[in-house]
N, C-alpha and C. Protein backbone atom coordinates (compact mmCIF):
# COMPACT_ATOMS: atom_id res chain seq x y z
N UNK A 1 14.31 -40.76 -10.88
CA UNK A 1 13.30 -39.85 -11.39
C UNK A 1 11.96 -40.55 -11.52
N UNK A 2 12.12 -42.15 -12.01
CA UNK A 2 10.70 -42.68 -11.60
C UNK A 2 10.02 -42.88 -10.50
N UNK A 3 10.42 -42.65 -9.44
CA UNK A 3 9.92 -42.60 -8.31
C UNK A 3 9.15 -41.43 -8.04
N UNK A 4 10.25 -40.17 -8.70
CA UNK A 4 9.17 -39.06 -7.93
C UNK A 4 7.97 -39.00 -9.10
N UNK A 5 8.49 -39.36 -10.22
CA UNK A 5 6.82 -39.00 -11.41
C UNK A 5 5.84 -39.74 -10.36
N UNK A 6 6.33 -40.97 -9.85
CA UNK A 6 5.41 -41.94 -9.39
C UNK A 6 4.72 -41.13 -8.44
N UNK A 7 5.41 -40.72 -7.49
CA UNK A 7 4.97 -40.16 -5.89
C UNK A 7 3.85 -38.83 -6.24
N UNK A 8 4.53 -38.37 -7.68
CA UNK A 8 3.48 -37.02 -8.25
C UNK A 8 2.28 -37.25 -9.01
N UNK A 9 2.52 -38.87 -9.33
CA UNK A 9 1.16 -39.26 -9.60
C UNK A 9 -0.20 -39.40 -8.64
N UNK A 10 0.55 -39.89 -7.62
CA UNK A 10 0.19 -40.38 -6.61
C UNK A 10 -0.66 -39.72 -5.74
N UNK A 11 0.29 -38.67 -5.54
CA UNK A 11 -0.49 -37.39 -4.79
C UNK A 11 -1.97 -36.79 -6.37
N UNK A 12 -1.93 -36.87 -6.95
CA UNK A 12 -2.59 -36.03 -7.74
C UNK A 12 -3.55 -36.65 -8.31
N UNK A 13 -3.63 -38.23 -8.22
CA UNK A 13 -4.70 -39.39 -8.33
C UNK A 13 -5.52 -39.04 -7.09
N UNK A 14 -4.86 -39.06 -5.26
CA UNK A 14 -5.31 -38.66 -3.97
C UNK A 14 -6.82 -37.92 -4.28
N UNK A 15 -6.66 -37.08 -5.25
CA UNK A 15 -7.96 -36.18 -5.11
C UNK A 15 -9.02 -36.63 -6.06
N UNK A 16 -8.45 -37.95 -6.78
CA UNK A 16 -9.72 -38.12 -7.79
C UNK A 16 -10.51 -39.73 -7.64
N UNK A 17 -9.76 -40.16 -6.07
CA UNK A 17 -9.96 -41.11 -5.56
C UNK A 17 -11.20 -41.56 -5.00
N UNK A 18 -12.63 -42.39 -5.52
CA UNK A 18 -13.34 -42.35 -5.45
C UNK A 18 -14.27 -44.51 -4.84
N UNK A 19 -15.64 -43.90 -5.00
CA UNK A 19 -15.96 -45.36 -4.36
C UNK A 19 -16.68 -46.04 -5.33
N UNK A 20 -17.17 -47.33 -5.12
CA UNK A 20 -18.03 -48.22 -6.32
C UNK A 20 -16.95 -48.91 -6.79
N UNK A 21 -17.87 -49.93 -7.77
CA UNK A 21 -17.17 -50.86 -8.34
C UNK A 21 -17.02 -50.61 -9.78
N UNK A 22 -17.62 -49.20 -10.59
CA UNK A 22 -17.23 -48.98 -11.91
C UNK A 22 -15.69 -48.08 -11.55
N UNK A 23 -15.36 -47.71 -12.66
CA UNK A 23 -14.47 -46.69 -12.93
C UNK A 23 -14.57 -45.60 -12.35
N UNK A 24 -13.00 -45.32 -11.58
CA UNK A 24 -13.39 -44.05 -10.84
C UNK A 24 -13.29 -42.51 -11.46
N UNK A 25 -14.46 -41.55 -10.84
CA UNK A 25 -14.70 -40.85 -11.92
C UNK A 25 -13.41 -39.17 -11.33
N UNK A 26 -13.26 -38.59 -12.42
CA UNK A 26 -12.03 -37.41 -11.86
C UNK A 26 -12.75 -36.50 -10.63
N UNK A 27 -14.37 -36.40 -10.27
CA UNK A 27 -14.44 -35.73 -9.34
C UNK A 27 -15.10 -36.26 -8.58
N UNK A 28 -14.64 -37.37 -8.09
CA UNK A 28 -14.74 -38.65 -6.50
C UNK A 28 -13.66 -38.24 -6.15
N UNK A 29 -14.19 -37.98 -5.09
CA UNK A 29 -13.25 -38.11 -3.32
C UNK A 29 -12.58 -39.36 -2.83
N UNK A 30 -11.55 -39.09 -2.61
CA UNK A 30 -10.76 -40.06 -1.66
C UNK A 30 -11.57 -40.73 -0.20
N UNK A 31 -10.59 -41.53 0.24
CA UNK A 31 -11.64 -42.28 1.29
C UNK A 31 -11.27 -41.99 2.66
N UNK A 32 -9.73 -41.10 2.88
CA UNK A 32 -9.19 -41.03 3.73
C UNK A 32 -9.43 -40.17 4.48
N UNK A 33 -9.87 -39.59 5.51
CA UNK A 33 -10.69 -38.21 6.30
C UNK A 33 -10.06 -37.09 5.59
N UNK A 34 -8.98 -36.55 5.09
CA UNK A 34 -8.69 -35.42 5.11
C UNK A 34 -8.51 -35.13 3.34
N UNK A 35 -8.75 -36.27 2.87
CA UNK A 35 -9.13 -36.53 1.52
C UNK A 35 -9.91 -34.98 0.93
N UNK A 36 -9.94 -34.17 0.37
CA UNK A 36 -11.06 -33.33 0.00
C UNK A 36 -11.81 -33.36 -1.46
N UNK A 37 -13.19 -32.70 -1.53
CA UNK A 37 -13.41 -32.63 -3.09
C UNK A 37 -12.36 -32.07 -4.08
N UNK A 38 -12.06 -33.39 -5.11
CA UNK A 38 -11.55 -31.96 -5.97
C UNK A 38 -11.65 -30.74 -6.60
N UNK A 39 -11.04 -29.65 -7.07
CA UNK A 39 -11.48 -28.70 -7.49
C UNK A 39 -11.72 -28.68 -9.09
N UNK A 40 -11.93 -27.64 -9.66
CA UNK A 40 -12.66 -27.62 -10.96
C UNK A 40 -11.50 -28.07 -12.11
N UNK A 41 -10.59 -27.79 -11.16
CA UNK A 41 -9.06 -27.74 -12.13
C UNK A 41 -8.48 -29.06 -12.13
N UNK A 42 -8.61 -29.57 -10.64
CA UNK A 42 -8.11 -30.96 -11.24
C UNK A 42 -9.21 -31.99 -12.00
N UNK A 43 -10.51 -31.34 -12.09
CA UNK A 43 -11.52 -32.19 -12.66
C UNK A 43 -10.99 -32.35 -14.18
N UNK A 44 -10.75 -31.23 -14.79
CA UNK A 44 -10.43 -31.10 -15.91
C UNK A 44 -9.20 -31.37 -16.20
N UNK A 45 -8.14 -31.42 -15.58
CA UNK A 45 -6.94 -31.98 -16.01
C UNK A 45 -7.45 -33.71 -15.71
N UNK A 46 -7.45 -33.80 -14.92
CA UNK A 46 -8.22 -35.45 -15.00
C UNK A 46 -8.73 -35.59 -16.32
N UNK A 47 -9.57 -35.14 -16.35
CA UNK A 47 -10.48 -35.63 -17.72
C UNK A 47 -9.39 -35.33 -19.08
N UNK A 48 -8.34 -34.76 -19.28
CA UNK A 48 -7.89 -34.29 -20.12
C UNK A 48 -6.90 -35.43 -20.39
N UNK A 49 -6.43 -36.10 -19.26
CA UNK A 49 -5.52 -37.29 -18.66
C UNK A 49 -6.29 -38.67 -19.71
N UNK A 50 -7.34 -38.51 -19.16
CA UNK A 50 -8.14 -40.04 -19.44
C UNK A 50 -8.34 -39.83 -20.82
N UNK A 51 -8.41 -38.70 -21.50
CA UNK A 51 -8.90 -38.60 -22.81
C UNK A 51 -7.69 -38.76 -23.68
N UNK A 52 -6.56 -38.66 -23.25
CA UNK A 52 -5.62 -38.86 -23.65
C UNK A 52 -5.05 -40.07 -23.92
N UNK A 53 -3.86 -40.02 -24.93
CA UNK A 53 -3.49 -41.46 -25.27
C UNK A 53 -3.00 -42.53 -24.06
N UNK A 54 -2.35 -42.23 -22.82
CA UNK A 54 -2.16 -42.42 -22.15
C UNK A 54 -3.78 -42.86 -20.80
N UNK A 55 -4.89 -42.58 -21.67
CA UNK A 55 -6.61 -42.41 -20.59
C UNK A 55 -5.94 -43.64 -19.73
N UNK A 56 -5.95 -44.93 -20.77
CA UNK A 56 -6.74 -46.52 -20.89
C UNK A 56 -5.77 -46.80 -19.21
N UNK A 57 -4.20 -46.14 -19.39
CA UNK A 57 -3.38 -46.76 -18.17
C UNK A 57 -3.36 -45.96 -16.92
N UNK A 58 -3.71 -44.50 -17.21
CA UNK A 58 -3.98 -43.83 -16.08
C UNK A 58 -5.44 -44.18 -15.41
N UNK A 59 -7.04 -44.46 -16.06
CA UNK A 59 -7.44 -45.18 -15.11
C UNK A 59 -7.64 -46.42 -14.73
N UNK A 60 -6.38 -47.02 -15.46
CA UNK A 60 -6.02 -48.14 -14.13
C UNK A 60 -5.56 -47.86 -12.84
N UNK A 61 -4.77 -46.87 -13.11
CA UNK A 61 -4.12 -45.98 -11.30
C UNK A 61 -5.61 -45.73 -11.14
N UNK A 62 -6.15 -44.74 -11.35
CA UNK A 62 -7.09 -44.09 -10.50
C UNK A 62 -7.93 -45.59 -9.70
N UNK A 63 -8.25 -46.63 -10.57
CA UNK A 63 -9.05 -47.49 -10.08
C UNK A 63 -8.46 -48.32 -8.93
N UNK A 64 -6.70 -48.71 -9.04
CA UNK A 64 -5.99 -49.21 -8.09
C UNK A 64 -5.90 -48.51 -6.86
N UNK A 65 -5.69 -47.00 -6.93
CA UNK A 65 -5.65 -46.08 -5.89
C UNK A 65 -6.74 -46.25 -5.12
N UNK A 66 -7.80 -46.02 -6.17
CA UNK A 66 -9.39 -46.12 -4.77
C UNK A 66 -9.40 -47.42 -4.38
N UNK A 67 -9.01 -48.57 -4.99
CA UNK A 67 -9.58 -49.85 -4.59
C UNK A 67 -8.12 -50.34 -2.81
N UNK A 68 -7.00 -49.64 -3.33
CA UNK A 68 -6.09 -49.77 -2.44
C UNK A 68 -5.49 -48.50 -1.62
N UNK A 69 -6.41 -47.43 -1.79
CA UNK A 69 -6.29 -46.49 -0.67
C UNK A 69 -5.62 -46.49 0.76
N UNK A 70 -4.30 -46.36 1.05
CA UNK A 70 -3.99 -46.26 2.68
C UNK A 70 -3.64 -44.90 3.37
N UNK A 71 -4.39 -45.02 4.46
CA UNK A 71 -4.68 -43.75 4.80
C UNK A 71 -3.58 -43.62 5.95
N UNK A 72 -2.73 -42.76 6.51
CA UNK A 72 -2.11 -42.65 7.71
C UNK A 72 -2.74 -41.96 8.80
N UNK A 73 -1.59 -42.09 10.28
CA UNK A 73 -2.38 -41.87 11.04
C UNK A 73 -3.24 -40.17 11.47
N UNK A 74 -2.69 -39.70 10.32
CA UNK A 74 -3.34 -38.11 10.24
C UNK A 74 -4.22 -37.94 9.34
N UNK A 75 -5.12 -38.80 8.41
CA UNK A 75 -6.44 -39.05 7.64
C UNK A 75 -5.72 -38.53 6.31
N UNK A 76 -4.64 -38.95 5.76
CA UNK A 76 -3.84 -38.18 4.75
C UNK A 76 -3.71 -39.50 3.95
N UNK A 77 -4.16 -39.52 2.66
CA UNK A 77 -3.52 -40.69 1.80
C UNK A 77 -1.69 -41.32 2.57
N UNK A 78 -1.43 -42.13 2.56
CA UNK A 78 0.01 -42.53 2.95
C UNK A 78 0.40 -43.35 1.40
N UNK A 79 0.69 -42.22 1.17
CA UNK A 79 1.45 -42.13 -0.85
C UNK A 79 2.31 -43.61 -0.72
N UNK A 80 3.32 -43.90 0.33
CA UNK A 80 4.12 -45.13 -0.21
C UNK A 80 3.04 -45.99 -0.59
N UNK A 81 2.45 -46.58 1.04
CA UNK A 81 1.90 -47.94 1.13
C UNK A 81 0.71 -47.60 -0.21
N UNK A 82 0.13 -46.46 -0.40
CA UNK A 82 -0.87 -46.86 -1.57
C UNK A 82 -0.08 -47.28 -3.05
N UNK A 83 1.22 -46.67 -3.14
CA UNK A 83 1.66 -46.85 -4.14
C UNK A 83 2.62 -48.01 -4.42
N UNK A 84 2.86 -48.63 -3.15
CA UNK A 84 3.65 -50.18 -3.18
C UNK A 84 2.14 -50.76 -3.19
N UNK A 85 0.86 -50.83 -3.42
CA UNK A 85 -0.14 -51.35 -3.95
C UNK A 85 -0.55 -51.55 -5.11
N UNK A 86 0.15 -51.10 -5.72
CA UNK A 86 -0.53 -50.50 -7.37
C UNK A 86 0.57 -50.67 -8.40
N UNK A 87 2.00 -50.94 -8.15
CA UNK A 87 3.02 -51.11 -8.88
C UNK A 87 2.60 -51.43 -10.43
N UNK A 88 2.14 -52.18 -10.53
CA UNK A 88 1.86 -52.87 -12.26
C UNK A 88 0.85 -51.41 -12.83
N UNK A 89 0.50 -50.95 -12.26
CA UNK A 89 -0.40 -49.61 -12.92
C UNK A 89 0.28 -48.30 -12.64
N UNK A 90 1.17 -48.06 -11.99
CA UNK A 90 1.73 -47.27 -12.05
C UNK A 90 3.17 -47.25 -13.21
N UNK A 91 3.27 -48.48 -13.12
CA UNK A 91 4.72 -48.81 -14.02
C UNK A 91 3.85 -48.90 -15.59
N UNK A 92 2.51 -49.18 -15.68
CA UNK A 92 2.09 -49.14 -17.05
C UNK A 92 2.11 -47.55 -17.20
N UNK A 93 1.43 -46.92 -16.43
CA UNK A 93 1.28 -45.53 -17.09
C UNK A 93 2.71 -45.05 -17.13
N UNK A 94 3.41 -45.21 -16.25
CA UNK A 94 4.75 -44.42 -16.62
C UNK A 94 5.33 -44.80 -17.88
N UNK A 95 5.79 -46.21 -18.13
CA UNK A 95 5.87 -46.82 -19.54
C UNK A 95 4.86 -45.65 -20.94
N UNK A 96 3.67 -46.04 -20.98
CA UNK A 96 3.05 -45.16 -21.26
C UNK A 96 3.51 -43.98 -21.66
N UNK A 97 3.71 -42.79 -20.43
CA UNK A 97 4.25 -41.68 -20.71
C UNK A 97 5.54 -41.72 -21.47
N UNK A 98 6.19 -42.29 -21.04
CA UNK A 98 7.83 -42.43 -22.04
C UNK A 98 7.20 -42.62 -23.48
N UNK A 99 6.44 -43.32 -23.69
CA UNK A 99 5.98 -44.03 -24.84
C UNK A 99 5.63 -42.18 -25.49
N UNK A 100 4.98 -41.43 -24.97
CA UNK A 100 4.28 -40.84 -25.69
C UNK A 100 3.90 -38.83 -24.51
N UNK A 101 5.31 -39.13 -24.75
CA UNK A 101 5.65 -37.63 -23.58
C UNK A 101 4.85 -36.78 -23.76
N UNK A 102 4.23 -36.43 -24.63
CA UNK A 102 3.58 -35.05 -24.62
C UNK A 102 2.15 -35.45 -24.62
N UNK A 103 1.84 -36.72 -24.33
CA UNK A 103 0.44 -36.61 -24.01
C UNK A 103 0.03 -35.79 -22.64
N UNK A 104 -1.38 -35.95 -22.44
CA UNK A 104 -2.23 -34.78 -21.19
C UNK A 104 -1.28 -35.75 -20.15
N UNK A 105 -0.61 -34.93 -19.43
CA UNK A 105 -0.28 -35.28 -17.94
C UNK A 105 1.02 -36.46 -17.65
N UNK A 106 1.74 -36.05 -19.06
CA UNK A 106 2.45 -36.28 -19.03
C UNK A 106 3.89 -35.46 -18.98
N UNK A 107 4.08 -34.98 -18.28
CA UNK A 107 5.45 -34.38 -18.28
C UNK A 107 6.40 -34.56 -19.20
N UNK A 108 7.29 -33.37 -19.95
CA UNK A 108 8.54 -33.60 -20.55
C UNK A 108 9.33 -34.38 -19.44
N UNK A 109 9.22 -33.64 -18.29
CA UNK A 109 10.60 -34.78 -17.63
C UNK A 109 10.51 -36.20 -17.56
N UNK A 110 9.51 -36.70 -18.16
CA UNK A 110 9.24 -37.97 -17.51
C UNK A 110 10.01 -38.65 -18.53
N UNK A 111 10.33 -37.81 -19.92
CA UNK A 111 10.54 -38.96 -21.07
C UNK A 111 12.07 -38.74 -20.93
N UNK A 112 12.59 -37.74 -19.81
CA UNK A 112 14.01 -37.48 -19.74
C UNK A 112 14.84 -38.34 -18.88
């Protein structure tokens, strides 16, 4: 089950994936061609994420994701290889979520 929270993180970081060397912000674009803007909805669940007790470890993903972005050969984030990049930030936020299930964007299933 940690794999797929992981893989659903993964995909759902994809859209808030952004460039620079500060903190990436919830409505930056990915780097990968088919990457798109996010919409209003994931802006705000983003932001609802980071504001949450869980913010400090989720944007460490967001920052690992943009800094280690892999794109496949159809301009599509390629979810493994970005996410065998990022292990220590993905395993903090999941930790995290167990820690504290009902924070923003955290799933009940995750603490199951």
């Amino acid at each position: 089950m940690k794999n797929l929270f992981l893989a659903a993180m993964t995909i759902a970081t994809m859209a808030f994936s952004g460039c620079g060397n500060d903190d990436v912000k919830c409505s930056d674009k990915g780097k990968c061609a088919q990457d798109t803007t996010p919409s209003a909805t994931y802006v705000t669940g983003c932001q609802a994420m980071l504001a949450s007790t869980c913010g400090s470890p989720f944007q460490a993903v967001l920052n690992c994701v943009e800094a280690n972005e892999k794109c496949d050969s159809s301009g599509n984030m390629d979810l493994t290889a970005t996410e065998s990049a990022c292990p220590t930030q993905f395993g903090n936020y999941a930790a995290s979520c167990l820690a504290n299930p009902t924070a923003a964007g955290c799933t009940s299933s995750v603490a199951h």
